[in-house]
C-alpha atoms as a PDB file:
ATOM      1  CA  UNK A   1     105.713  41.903  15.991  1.00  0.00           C
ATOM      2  CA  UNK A   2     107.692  38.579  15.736  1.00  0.00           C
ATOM      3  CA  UNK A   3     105.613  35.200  17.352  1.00  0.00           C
ATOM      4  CA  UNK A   4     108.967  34.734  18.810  1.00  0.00           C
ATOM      5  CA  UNK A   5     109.429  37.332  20.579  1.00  0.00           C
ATOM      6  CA  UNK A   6     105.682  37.113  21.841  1.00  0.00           C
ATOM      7  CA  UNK A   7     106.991  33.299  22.683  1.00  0.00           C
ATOM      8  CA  UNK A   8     110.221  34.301  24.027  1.00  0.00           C
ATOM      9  CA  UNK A   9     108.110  37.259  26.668  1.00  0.00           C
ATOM     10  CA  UNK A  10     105.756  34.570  27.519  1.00  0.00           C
ATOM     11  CA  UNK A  11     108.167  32.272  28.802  1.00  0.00           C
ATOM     12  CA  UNK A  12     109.740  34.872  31.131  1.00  0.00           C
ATOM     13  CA  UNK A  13     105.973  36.267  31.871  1.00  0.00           C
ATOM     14  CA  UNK A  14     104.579  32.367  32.749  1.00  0.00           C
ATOM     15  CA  UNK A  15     107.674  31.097  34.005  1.00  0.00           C
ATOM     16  CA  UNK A  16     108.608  33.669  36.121  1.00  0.00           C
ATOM     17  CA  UNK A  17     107.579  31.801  39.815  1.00  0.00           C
ATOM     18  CA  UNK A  18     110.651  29.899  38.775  1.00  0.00           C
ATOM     19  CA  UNK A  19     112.686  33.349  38.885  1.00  0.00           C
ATOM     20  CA  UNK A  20     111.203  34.253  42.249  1.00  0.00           C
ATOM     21  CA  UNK A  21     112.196  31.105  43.654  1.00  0.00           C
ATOM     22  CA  UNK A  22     115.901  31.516  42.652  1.00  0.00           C
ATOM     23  CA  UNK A  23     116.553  34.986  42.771  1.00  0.00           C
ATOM     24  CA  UNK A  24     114.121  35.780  45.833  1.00  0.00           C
ATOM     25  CA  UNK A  25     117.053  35.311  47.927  1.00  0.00           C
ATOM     26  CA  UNK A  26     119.366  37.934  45.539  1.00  0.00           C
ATOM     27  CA  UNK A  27     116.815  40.750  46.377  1.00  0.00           C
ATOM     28  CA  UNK A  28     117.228  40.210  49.941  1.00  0.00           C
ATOM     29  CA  UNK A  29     121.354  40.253  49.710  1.00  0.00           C
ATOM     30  CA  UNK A  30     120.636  43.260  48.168  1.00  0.00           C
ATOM     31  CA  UNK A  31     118.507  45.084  50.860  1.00  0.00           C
ATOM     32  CA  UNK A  32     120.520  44.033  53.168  1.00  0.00           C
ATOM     33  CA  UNK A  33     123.772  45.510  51.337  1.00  0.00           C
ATOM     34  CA  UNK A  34     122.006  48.680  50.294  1.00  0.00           C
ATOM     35  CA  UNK A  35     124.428  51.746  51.010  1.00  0.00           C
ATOM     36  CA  UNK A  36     123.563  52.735  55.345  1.00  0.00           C
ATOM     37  CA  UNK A  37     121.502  49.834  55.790  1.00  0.00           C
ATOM     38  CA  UNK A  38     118.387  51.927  54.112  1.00  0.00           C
ATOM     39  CA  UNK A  39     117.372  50.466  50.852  1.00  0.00           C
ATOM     40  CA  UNK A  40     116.542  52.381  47.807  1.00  0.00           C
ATOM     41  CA  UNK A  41     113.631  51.924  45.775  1.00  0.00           C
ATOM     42  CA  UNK A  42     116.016  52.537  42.643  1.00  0.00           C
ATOM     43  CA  UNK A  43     117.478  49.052  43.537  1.00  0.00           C
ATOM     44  CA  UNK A  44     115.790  46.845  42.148  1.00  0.00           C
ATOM     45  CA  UNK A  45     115.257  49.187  39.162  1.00  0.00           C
ATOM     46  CA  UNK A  46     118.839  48.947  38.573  1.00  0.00           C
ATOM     47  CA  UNK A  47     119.291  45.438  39.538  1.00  0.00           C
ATOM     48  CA  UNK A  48     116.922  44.226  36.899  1.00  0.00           C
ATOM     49  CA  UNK A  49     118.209  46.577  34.044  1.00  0.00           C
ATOM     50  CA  UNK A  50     121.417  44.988  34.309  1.00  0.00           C
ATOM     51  CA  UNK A  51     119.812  41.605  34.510  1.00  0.00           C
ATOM     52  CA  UNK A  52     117.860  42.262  31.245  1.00  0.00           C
ATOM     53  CA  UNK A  53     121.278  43.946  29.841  1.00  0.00           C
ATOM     54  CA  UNK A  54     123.074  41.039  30.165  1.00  0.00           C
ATOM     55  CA  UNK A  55     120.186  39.017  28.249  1.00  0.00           C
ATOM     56  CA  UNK A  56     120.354  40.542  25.502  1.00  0.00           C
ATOM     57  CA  UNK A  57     123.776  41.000  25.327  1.00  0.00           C
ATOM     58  CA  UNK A  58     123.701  36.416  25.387  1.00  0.00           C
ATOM     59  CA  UNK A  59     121.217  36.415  23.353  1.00  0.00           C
ATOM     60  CA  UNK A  60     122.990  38.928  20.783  1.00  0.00           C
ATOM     61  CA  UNK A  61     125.999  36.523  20.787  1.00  0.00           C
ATOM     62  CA  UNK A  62     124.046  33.171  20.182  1.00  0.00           C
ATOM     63  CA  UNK A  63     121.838  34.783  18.011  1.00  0.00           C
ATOM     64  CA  UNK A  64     124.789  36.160  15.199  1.00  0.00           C
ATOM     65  CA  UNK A  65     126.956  33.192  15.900  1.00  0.00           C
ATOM     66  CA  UNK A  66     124.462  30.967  14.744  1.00  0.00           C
ATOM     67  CA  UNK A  67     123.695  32.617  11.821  1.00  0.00           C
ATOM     68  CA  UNK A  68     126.742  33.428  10.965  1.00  0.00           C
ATOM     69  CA  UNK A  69     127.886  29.721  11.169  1.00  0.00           C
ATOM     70  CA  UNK A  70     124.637  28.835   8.842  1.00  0.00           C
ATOM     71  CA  UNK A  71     125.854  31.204   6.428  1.00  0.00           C
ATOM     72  CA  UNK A  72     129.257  30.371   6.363  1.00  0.00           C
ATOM     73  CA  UNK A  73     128.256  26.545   6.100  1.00  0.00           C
ATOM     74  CA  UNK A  74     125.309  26.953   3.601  1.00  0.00           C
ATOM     75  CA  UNK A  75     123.213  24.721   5.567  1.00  0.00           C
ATOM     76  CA  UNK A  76     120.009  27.063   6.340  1.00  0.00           C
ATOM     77  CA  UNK A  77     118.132  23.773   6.421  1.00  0.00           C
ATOM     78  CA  UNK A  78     119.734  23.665   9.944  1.00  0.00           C
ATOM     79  CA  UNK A  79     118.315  26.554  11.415  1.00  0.00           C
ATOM     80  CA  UNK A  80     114.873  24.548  10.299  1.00  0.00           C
ATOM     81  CA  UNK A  81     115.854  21.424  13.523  1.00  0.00           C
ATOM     82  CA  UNK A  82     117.146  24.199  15.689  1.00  0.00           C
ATOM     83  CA  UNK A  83     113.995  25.828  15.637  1.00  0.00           C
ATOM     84  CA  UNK A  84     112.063  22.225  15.849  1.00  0.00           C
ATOM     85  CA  UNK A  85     114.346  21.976  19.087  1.00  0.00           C
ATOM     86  CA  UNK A  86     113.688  25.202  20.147  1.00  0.00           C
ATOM     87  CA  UNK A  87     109.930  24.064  19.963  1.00  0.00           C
ATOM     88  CA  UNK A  88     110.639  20.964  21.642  1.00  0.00           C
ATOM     89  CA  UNK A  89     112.619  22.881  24.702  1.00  0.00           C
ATOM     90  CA  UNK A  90     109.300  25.153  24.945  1.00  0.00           C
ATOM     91  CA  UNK A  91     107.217  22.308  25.853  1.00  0.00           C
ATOM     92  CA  UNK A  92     109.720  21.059  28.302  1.00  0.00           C
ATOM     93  CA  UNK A  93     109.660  24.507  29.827  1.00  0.00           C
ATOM     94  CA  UNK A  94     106.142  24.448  29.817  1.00  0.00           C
ATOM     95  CA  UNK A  95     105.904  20.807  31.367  1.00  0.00           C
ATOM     96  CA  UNK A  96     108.342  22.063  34.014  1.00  0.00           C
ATOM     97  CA  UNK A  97     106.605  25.467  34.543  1.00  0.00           C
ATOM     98  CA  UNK A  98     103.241  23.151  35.410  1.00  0.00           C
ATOM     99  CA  UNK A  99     105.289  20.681  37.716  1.00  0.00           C
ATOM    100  CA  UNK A 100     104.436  17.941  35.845  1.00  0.00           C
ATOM    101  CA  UNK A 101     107.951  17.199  34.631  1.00  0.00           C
ATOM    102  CA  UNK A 102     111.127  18.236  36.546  1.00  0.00           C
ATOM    103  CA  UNK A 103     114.029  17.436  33.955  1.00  0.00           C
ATOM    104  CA  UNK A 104     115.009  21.158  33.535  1.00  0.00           C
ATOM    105  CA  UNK A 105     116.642  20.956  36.585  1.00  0.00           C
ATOM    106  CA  UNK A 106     119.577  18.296  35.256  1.00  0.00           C
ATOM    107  CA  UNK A 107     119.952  21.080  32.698  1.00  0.00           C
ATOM    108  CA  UNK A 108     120.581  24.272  35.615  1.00  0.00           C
ATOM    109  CA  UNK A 109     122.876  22.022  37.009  1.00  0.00           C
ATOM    110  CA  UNK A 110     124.916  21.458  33.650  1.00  0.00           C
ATOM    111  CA  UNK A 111     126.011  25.478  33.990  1.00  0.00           C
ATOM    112  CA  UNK A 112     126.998  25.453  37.671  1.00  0.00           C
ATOM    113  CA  UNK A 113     130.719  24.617  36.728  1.00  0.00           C
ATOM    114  CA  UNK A 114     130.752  27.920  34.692  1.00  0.00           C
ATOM    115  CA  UNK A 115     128.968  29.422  37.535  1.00  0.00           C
ATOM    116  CA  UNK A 116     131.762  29.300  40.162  1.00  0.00           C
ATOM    117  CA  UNK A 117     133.961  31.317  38.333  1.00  0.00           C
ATOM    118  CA  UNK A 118     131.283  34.069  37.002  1.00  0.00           C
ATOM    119  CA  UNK A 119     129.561  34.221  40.911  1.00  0.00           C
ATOM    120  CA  UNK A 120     132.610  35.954  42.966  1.00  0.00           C
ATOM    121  CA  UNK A 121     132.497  38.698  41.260  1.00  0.00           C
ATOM    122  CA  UNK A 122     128.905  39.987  42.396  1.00  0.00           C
ATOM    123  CA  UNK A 123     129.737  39.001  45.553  1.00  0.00           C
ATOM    124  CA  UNK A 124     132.754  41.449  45.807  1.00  0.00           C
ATOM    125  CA  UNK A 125     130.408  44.284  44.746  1.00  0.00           C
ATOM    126  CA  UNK A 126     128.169  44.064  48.373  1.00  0.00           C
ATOM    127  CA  UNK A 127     127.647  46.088  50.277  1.00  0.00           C
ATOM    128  CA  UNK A 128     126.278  48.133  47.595  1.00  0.00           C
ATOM    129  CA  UNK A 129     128.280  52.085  47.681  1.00  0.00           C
ATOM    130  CA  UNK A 130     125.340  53.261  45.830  1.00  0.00           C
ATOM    131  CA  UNK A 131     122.110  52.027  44.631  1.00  0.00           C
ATOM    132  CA  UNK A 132     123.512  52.232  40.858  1.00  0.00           C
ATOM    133  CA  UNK A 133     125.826  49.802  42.110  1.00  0.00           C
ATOM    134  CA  UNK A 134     122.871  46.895  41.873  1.00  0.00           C
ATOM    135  CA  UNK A 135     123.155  47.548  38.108  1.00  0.00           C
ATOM    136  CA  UNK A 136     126.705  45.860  37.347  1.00  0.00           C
ATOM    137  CA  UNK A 137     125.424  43.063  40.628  1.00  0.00           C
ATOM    138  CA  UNK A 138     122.273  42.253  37.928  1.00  0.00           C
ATOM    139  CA  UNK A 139     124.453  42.097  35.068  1.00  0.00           C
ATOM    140  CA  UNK A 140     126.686  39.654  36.227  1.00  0.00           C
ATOM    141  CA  UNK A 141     123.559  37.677  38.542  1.00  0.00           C
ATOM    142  CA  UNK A 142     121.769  37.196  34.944  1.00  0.00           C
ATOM    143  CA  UNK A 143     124.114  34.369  33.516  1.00  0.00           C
ATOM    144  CA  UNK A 144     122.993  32.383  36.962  1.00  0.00           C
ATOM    145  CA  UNK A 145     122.242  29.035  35.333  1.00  0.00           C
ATOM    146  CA  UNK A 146     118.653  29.182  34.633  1.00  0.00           C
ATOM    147  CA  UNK A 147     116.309  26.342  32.415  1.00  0.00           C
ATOM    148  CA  UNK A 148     114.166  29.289  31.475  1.00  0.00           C
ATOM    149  CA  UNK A 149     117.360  31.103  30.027  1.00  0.00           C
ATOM    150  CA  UNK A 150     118.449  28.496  28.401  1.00  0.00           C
ATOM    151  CA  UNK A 151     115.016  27.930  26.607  1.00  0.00           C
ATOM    152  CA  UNK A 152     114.939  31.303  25.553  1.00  0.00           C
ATOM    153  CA  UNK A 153     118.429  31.314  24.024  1.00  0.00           C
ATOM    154  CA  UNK A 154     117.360  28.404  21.694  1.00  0.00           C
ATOM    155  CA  UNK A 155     115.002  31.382  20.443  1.00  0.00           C
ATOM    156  CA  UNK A 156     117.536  33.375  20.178  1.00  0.00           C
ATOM    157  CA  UNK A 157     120.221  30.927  18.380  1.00  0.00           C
ATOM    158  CA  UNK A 158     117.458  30.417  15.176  1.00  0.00           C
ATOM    159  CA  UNK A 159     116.637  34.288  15.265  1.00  0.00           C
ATOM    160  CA  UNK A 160     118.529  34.609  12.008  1.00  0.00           C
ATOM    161  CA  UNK A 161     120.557  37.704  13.395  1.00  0.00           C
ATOM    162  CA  UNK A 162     122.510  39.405  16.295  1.00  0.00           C
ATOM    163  CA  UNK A 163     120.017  41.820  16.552  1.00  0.00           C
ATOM    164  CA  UNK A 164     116.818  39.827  16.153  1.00  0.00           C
ATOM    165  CA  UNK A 165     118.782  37.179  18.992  1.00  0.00           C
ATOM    166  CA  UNK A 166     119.073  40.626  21.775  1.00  0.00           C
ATOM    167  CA  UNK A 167     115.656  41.622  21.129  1.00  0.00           C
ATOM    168  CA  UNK A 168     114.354  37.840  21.791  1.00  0.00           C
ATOM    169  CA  UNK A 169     116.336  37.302  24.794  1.00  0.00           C
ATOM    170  CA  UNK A 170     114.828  41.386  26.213  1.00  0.00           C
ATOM    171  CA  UNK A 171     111.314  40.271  25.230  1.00  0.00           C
ATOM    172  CA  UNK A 172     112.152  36.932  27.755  1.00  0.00           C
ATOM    173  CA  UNK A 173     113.937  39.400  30.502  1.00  0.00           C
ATOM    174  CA  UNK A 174     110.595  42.320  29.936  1.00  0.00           C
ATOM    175  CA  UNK A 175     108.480  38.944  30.779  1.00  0.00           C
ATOM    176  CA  UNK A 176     110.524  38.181  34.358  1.00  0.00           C
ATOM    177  CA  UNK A 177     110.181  41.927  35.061  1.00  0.00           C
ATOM    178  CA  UNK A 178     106.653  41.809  36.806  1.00  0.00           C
ATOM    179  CA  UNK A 179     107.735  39.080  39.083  1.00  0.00           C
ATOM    180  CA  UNK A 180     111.239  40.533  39.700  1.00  0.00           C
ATOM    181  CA  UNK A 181     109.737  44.091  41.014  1.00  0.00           C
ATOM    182  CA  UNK A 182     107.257  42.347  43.087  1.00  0.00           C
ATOM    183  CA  UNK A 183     109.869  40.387  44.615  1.00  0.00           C
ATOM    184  CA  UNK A 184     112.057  43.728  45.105  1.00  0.00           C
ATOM    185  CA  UNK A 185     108.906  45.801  46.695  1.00  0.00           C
ATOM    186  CA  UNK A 186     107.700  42.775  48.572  1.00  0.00           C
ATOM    187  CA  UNK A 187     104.374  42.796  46.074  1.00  0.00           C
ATOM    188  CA  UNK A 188     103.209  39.424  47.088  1.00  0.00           C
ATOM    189  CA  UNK A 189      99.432  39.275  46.108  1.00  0.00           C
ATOM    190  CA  UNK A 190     101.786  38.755  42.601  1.00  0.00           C
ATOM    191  CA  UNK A 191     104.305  36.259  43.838  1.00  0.00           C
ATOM    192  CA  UNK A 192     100.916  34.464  44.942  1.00  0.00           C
ATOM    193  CA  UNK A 193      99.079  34.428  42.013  1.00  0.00           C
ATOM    194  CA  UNK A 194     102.335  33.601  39.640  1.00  0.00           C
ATOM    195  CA  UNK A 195     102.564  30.395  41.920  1.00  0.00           C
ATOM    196  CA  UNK A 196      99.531  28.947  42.140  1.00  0.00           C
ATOM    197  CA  UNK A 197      97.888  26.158  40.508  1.00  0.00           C
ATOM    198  CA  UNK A 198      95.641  27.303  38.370  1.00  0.00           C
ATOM    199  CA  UNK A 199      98.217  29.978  36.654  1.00  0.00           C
ATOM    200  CA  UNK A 200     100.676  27.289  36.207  1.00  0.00           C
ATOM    201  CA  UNK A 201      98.622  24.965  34.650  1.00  0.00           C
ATOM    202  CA  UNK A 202      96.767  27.509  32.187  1.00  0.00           C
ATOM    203  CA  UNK A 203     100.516  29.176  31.422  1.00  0.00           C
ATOM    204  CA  UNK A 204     101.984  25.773  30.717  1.00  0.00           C
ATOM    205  CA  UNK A 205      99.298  24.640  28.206  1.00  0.00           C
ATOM    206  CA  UNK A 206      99.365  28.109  26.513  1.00  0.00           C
ATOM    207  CA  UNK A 207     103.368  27.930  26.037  1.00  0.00           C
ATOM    208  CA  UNK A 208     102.734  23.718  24.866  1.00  0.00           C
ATOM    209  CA  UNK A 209     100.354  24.853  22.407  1.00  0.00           C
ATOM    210  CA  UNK A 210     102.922  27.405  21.052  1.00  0.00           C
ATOM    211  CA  UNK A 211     105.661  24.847  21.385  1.00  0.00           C
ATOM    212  CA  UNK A 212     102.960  22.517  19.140  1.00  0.00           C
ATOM    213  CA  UNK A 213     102.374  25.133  16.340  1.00  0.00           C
ATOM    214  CA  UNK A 214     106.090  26.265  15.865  1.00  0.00           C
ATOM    215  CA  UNK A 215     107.268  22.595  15.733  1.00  0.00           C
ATOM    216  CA  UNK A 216     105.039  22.023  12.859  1.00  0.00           C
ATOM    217  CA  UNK A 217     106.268  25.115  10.613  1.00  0.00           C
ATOM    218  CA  UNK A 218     109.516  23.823  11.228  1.00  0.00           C
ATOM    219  CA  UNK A 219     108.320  20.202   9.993  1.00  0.00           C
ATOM    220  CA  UNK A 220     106.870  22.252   7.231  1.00  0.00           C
ATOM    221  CA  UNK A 221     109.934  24.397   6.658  1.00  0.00           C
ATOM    222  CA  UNK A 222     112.049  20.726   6.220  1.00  0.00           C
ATOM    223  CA  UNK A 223     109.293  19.237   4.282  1.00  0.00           C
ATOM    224  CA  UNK A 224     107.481  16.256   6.465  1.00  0.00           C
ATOM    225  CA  UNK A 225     104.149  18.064   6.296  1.00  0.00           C
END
């Protein structure tokens, strides 16, 4: 299996608290617009299978755009500095995971323009008919401007390939998916452990170390070590 897509499930497993604290709030809307006021357990199955659909749908469109453009251009060096800045954004993630450095957030707030437009639309599909319904509601809730996203579609845009850019951005999506369920079956010995202290710092300096060791190949890769 691919380090990245070890790095890319890491990032959703470690970083998930983040998704909790953003999408908590979703999993309620959707309870409470579950078909008779009863909700299913399929929900939040279906909820976070369109979530993880839309993923790697993103991450299949960065992913061959990018290397399609290297191709086209020649310049494979440059898929070398994305991946150095795909090392850097890991260790930003990781700083923000641990609370130690909030900058991500500046980023989130970059995609809220694009966000007013995409939002409306899962609004107009509560209350859920059916509990299937919470499939096409996670598609559309999983472009919600997230840092976390956005760190794993750097993955995803030096991938080298459509396919290899899907698969990255699943492995991230597979990592939220713990956190996610517990939030949708109200598991929150999880949600506890996922936020404290001690889990946030270890996560952060495994994901800086990784962030460490890629940036170097990709030194290597243009030649300064």
């Amino acid at each position: 299996m691919s380090p990245d897509f070890i790095g890319a499930f890491m990032i959703g497993l470690v970083g998930a608290g983040h998704c909790m604290g953003m999408c908590g709030g979703i999993a309620s809307l959707l309870s409470m617009g579950a078909p008779n006021n009863k909700p299913s357990s399929s929900i939040p199955l279906f909820y976070n299978f369109g979530r993880l659909s839309s993923y790697a749908l993103i991450g299949a469109i960065v992913g061959g755009a990018i290397s399609g453009l290297s191709e086209l251009s020649g310049l494979t060096q440059s898929l070398a500095w994305l991946r150095f800045v795909a090392a850097i954004f890991m260790i930003l993630v990781a700083l923000y995971i641990a609370k130690w450095w909030q900058g991500l957030l500046v980023v989130e707030k970059a995609g809220q323009y694009i966000w007013k437009f995409i939002s409306p639309a899962g609004k107009h599909l509560l209350p859920l008919k059916h509990p299937t319904h919470a499939f096409p509601f996670g598609f559309i809730w999983g472009w919600l401007p997230c840092g976390l996203v956005y760190s794993a579609l750097t993955w995803s845009a030096v991938s080298g390939s459509a396919l290899n850019g899907g698969l990255i951005m699943l492995a991230f999506g597979l990592g939220t998916l713990p956190s996610m369920l517990a939030v949708g079956y109200g598991a929150s010995h999880f949600q506890k452990l996922q936020k404290s202290l001690i889990f946030r710092n270890i996560s952060a300096l495994i994901l800086i170390s990784y962030g460490m060791y890629t940036a170097a190949g990709a030194m290597r890769m243009l030649g300064f070590i």
